[in-house]
Protein backbone atom coordinates (compact mmCIF):
# COMPACT_ATOMS: atom_id res chain seq x y z
CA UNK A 1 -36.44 128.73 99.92
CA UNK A 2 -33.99 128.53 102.97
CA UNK A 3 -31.37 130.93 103.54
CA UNK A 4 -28.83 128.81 104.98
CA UNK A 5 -27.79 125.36 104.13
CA UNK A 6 -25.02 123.87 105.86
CA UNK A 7 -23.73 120.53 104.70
CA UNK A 8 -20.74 118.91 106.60
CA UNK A 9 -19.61 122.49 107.41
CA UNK A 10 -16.66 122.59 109.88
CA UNK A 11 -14.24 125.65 110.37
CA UNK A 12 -11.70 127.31 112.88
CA UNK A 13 -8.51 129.17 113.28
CA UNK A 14 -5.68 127.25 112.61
CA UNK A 15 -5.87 124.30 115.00
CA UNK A 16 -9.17 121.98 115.72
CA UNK A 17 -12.38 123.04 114.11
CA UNK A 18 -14.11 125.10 116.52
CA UNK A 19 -17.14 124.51 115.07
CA UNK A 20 -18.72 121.66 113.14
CA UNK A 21 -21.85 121.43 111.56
CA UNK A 22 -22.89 117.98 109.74
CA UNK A 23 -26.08 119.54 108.97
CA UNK A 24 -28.29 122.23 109.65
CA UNK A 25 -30.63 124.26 107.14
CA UNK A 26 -32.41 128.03 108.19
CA UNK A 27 -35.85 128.32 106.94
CA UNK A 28 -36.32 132.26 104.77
CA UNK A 29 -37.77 134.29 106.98
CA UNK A 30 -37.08 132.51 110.18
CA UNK A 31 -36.65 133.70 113.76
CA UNK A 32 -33.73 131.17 114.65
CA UNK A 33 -32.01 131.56 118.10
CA UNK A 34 -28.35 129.71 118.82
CA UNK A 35 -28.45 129.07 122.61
CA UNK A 36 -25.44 128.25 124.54
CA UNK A 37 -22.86 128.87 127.09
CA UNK A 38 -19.29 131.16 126.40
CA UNK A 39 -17.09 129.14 124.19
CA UNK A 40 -19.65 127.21 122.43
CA UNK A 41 -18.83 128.13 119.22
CA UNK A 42 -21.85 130.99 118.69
CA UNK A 43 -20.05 133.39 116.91
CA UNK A 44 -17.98 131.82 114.85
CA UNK A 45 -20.71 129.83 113.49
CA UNK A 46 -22.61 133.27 112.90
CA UNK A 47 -19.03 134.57 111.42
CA UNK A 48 -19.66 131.65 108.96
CA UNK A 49 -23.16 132.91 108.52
CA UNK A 50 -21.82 136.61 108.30
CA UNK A 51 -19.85 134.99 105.33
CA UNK A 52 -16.79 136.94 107.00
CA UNK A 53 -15.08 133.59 106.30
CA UNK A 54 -15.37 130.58 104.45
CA UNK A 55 -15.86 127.12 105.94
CA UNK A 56 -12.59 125.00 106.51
CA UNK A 57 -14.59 121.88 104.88
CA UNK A 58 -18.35 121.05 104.07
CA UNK A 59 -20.63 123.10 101.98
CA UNK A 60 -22.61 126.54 103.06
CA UNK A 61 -25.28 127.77 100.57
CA UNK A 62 -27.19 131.22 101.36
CA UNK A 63 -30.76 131.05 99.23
CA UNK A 64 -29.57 128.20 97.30
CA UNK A 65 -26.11 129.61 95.98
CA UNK A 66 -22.97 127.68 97.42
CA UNK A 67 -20.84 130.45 98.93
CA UNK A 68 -16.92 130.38 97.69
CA UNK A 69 -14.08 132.63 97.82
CA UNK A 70 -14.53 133.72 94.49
CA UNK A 71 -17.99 134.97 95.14
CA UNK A 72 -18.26 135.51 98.56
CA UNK A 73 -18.41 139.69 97.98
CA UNK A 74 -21.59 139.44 95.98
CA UNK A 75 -23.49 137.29 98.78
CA UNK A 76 -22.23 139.35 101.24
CA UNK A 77 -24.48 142.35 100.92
CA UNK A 78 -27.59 140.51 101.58
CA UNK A 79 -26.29 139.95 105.42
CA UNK A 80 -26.10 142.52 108.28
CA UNK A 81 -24.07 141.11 111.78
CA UNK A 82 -25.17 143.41 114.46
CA UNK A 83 -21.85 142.92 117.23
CA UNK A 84 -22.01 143.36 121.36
CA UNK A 85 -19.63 146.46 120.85
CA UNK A 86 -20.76 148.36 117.48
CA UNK A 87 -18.22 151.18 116.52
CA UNK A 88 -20.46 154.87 116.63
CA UNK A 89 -18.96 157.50 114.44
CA UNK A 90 -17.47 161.03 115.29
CA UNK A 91 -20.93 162.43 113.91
CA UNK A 92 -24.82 162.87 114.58
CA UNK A 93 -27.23 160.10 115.20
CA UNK A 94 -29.11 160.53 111.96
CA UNK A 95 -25.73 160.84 109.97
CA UNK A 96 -25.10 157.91 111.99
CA UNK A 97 -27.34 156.01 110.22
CA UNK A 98 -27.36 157.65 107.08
CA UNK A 99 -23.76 156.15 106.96
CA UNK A 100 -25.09 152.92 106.62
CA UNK A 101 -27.60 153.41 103.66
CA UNK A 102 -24.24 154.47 101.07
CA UNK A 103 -24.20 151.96 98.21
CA UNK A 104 -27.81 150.83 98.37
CA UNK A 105 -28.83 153.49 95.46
CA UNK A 106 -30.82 155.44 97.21
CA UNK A 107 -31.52 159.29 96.40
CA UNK A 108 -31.40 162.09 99.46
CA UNK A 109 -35.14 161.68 100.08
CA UNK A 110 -35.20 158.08 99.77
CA UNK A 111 -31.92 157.96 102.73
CA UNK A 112 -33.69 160.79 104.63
CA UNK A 113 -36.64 158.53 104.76
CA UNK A 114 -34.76 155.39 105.83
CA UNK A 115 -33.08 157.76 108.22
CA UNK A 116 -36.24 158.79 110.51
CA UNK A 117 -38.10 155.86 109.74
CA UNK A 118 -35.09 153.48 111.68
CA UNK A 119 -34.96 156.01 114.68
CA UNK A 120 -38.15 155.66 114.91
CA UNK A 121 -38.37 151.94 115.12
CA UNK A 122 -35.84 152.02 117.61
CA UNK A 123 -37.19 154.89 119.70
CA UNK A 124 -34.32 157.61 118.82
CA UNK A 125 -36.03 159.90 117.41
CA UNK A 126 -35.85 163.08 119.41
CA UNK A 127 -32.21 162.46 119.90
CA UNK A 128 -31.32 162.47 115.56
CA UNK A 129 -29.00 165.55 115.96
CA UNK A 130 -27.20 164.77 118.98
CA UNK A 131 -23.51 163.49 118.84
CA UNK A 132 -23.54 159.90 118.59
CA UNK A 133 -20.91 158.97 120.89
CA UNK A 134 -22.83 161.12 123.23
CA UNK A 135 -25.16 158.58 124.06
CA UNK A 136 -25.47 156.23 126.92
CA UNK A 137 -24.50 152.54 126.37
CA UNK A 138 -28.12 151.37 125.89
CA UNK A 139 -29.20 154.30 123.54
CA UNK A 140 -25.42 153.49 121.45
CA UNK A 141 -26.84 149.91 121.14
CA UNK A 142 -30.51 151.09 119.90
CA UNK A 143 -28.32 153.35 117.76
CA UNK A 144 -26.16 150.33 115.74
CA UNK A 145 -29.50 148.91 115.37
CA UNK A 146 -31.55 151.54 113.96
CA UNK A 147 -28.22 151.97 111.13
CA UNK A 148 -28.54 147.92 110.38
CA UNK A 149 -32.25 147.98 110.01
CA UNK A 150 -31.91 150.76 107.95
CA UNK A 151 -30.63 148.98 105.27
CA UNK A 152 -33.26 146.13 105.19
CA UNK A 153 -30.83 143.59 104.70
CA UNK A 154 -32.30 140.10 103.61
CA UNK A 155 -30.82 138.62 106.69
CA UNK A 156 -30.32 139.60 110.42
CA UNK A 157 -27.36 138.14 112.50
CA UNK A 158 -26.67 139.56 116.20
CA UNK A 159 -23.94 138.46 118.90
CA UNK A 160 -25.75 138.58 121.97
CA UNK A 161 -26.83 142.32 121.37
CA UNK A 162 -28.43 142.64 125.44
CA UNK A 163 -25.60 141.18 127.01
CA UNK A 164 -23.84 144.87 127.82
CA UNK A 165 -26.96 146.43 128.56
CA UNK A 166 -29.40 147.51 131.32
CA UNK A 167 -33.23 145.68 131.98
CA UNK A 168 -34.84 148.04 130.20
CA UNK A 169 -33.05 148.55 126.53
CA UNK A 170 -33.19 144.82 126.54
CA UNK A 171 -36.97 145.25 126.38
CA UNK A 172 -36.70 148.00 124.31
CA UNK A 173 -34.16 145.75 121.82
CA UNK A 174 -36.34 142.78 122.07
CA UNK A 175 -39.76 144.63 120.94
CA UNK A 176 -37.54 146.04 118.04
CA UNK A 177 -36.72 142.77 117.04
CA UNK A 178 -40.36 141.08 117.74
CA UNK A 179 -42.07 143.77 115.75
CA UNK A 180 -39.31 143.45 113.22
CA UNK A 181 -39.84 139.81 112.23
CA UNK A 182 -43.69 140.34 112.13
CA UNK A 183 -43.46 143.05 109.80
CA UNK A 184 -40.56 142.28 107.50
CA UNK A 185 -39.92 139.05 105.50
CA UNK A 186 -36.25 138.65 107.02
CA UNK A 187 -34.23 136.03 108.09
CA UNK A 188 -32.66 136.67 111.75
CA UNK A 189 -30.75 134.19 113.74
CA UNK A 190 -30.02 135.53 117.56
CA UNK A 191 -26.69 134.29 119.06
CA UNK A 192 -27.55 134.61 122.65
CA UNK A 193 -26.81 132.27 126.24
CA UNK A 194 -30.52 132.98 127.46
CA UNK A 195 -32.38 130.73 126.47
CA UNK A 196 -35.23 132.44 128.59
CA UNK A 197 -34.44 135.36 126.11
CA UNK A 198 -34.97 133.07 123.00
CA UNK A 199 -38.47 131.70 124.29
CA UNK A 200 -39.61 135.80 124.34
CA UNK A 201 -38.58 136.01 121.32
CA UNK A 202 -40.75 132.88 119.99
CA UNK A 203 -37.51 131.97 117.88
CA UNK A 204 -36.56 128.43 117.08
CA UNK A 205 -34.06 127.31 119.73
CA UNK A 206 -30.85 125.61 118.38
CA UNK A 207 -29.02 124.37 121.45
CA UNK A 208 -24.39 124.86 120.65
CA UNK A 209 -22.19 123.14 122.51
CA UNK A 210 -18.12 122.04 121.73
CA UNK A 211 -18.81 123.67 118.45
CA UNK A 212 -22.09 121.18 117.71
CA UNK A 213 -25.62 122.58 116.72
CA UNK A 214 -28.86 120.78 118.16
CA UNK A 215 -32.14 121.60 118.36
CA UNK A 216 -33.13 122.85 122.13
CA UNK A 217 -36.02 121.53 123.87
CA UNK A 218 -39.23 123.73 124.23
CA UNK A 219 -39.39 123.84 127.83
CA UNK A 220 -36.99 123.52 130.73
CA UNK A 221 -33.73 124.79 128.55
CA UNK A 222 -31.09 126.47 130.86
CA UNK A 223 -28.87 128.95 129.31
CA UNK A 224 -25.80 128.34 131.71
């Protein structure tokens, strides 16, 4: 099944589309990277994705179900958007995180669990009780990302999540998302203008540009 299916899709804010999309489908369980320049139309296309909005024209269908206004809620909660500048709450880490998990049904044991199992993953641990908004920028970002994996959403989304952040959390946020994909069956598509970043990753490269998806080439793709 694919999780995205984009038919003729085309969508912006008011004036020109800002992005179009004649076709372009997103294998389940795909590592899918969208590679391209400031202004290319990344993150509104993964807005579209988000379903934060609904295309302008064309047809988008997430695992086979067209998405409309009318049920747009519904299809929402399998899909997590991780942004460049996640909001951190006035509370712990672990709370935190815990303040993700409301609404999936879980008990107190089953949330604690989710809890210390998404620190660890992301190597916050030892720092569960501190203030959140305590934490440096890199350890803020590892933060946002322990809370979305927590929820083991069907589907992944991140703006450029490294772009605000040091050498070494982008390693750290890269084996996160490596180990991730090899151990869940989820769907994650990267928005991202390193292209060198994508090939680490071993996701599929689609190349944006004026709004336009293409496939990247394997080799020799510049980010700039």
């Amino acid at each position: 099944m694919n999780a995205y299916s984009l038919t003729g899709v085309t969508h912006g804010y008011g004036g020109d589309p800002v992005v179009r999309v004649p076709e372009l489908v997103i294998p389940s369980g795909s590592f899918t990277a969208l590679v391209g320049p400031n202004g290319a139309g990344k993150s509104t296309l993964l807005h579209l994705l988000a379903l934060l909005a609904v295309p302008d024209a064309g047809r988008l269908e997430i695992f086979g179900q067209p998405v409309t206004r009318a049920g747009i809620g519904r299809l929402r909660r399998e899909v997590s958007l991780f942004l460049q500048h996640p909001y951190l709450f006035r509370t712990s880490v672990a709370r935190n995180v815990a303040w993700g998990l409301d609404g999936l049904g879980l008990d107190r044991r089953g949330k604690a669990e989710r809890v210390d199992q998404a620190l660890e993953w992301v190597g916050l641990s030892a720092l569960a009780q501190r203030p959140a908004r305590t934490l440096s920028g890199g350890e803020g970002q590892r933060l946002a990302l322990a809370r979305l994996l927590a929820r083991r959403p069907r589907i992944i989304l991140l703006d450029e999540p490294t772009a605000h952040v040091d050498d070494a959390t982008t390693v750290q946020i890269e084996q996160v998302l490596s180990g991730w994909v090899r151990e869940h069956d989820t769907t994650v598509v990267l928005a991202t203008h390193d292209a060198v970043q994508a090939e680490r990753l071993g996701a599929t490269r689609l190349r944006m540009a004026g709004g336009k998806v293409g496939f990247g080439s394997k080799q020799g793709e510049s980010g700039a």
